[in-house]
Protein backbone atom coordinates (compact mmCIF):
# COMPACT_ATOMS: atom_id res chain seq x y z
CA UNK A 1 105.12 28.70 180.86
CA UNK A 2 102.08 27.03 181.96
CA UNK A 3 99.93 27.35 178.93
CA UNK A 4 103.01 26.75 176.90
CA UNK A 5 102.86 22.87 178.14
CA UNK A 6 99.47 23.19 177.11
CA UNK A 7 98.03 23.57 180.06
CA UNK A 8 94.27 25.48 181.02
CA UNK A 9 94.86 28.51 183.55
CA UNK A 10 91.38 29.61 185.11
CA UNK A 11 91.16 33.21 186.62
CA UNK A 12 88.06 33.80 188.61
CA UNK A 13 86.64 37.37 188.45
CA UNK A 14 85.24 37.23 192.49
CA UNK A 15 88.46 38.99 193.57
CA UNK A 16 90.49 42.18 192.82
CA UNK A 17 90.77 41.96 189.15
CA UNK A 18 88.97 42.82 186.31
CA UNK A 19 89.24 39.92 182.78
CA UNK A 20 91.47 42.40 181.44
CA UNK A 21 94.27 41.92 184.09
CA UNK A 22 93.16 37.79 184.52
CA UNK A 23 93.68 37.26 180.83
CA UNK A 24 97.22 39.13 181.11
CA UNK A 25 98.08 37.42 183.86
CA UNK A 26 97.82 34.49 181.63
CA UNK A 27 94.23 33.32 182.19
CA UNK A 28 92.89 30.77 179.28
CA UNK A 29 89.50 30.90 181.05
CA UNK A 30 87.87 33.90 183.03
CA UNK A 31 85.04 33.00 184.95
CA UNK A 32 82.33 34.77 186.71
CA UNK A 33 82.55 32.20 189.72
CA UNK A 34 84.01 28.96 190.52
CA UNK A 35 80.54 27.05 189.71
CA UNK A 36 81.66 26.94 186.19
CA UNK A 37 84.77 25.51 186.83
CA UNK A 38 82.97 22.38 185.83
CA UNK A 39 81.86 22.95 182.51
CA UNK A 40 85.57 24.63 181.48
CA UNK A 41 87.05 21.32 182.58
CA UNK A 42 84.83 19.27 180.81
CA UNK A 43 84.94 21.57 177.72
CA UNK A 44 88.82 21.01 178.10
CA UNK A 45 88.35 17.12 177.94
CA UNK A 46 86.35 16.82 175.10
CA UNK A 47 88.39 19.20 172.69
């Protein structure tokens, strides 16, 4: 429901699941740690 608004979902691969399971969750973005949270969001902006 989330993405279908249009929205960004970030899953962050420091906890019990793998990208596989993040992005079926419903993850737009997997990252390898929160420190590029920045650079999704301002990805995100410009597009």
């Amino acid at each position: 429901m989330v993405r279908a608004c249009g929205y960004r979902v970030a899953g962050v691969l420091t906890g019990a699941h793998g990208k596989d399971a993040l992005r079926e969750a419903g993850a737009t973005d997997v990252l390898g740690s929160v420190a590029e949270l920045p650079d999704v969001l301002a990805r995100a902006e410009a597009s």
